[in-house]
Protein backbone atom coordinates (compact mmCIF):
# COMPACT_ATOMS: atom_id res chain seq x y z
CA UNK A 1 -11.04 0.26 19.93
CA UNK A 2 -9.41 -2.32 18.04
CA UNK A 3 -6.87 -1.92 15.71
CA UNK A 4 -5.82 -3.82 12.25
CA UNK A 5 -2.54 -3.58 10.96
CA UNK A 6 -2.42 -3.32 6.94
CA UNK A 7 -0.18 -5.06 4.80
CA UNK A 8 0.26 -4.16 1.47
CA UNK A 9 2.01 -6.82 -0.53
CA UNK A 10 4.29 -6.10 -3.16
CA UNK A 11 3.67 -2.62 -3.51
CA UNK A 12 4.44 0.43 -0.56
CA UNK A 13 2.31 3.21 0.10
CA UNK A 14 2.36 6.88 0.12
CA UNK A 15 3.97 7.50 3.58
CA UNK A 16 3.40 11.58 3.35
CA UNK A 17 3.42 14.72 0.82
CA UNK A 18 3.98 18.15 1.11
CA UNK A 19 4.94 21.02 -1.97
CA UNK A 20 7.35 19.46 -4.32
CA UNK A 21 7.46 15.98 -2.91
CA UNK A 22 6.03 12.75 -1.72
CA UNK A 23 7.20 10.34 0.36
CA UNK A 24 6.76 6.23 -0.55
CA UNK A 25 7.87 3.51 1.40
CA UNK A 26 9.66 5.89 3.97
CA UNK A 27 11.60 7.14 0.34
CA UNK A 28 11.42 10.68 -0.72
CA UNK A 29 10.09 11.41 -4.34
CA UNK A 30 10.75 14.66 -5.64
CA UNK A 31 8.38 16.23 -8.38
CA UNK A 32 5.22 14.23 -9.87
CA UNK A 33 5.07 10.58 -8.57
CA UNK A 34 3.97 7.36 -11.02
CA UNK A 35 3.71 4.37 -7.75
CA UNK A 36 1.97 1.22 -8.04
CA UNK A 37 3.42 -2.86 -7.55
CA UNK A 38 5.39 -2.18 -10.81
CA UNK A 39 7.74 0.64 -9.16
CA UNK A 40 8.18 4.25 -7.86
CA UNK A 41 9.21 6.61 -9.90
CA UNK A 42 9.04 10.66 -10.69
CA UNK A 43 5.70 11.31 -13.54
CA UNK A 44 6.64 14.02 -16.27
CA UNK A 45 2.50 14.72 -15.68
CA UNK A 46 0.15 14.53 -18.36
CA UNK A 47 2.26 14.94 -21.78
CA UNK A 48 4.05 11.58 -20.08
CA UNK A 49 1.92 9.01 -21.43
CA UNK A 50 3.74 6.09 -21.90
CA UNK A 51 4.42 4.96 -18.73
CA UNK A 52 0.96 5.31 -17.95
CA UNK A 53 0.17 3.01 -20.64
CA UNK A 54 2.53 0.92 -20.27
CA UNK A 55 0.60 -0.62 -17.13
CA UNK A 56 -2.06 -1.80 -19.40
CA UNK A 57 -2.66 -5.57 -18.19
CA UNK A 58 -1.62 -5.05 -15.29
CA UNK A 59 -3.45 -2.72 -13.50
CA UNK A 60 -7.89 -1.51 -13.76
CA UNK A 61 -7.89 1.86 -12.53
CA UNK A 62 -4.88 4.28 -12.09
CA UNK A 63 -5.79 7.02 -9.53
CA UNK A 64 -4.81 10.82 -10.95
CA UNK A 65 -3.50 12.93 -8.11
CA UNK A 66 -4.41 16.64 -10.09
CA UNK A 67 -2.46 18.46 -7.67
CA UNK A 68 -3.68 20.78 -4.87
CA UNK A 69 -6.95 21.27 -6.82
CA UNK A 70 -9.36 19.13 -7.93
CA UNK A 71 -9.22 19.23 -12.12
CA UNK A 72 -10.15 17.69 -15.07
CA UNK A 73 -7.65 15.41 -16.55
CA UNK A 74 -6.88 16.25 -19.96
CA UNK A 75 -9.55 14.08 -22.69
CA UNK A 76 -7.25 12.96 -24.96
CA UNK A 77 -5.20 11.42 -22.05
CA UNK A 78 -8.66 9.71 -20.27
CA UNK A 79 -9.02 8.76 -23.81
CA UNK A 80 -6.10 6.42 -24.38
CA UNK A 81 -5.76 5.40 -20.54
CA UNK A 82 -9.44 3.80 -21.35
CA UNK A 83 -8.74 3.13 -24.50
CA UNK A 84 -5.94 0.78 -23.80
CA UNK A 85 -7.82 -0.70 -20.68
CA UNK A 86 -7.35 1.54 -17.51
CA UNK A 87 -10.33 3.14 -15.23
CA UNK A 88 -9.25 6.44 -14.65
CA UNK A 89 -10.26 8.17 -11.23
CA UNK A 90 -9.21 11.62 -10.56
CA UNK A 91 -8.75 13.89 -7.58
CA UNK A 92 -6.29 16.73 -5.56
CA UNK A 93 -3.01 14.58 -4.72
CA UNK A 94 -3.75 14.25 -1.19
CA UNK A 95 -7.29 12.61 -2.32
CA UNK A 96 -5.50 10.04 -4.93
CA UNK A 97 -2.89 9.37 -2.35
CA UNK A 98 -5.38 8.24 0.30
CA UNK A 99 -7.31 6.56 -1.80
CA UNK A 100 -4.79 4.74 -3.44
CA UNK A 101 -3.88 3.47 0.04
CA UNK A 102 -6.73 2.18 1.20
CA UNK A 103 -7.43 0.36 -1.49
CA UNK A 104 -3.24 -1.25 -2.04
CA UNK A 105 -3.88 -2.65 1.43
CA UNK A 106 -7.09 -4.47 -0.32
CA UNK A 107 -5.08 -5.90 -2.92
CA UNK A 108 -6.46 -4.16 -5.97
CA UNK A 109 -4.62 -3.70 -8.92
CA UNK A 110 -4.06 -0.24 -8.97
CA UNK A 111 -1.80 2.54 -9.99
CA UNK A 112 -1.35 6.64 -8.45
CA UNK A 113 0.28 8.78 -10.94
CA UNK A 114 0.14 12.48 -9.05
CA UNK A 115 0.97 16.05 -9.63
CA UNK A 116 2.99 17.43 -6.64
CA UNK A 117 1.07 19.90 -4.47
């Protein structure tokens, strides 16, 4: 088996979760987690829009972490993500955290904003 190691650039990944926290860059997060190049920081969740828009420009797709379940994000908020720009992809936490990994170490412009589990 070979093995690669990944870099990821500017940004860090999500290193682990568990209920009421994540864990970036070998830093504990407590609560909801906005991550991407720009910065780590906690997410009020989906009434906390303008941080979320605030990436516009400098991200495509921000990843929605919905929590332990899979759910709908709210319209209206889908609505001005792709409004002002943004793909929005959304799955449980654990999902949106993977994903958002695998992709960082590609180099894609991307965002996770995620509910705690």
């Amino acid at each position: 088996m070979r093995l690669n190691e990944v870099s990821f650039s500017d940004a860090v990944p999500v290193d682990g979760y568990g209920p009421g926290f994540f864990r970036v860059g070998g830093e504990v997060q407590d609560g909801h987690l906005l991550t991407g190049s720009h910065s780590t920081s906690v997410w009020g969740g989906y009434d906390d829009t303008a941080p979320l828009l605030a990436l516009a420009g400098e991200i495509d797709v921000l990843f929605i972490g919905t929590g332990a379940e899979v759910a709908h994000v709210p319209p209206a908020l889908r609505q001005q993500l792709e409004a002002a720009g943004i793909g929005v992809e959304s799955m449980n936490s654990p999902a949106a955290c993977r994903t958002y990994n695998v992709l960082l170490s590609e180099g894609r412009r991307i965002a996770l904003a995620a509910l705690s589990i």
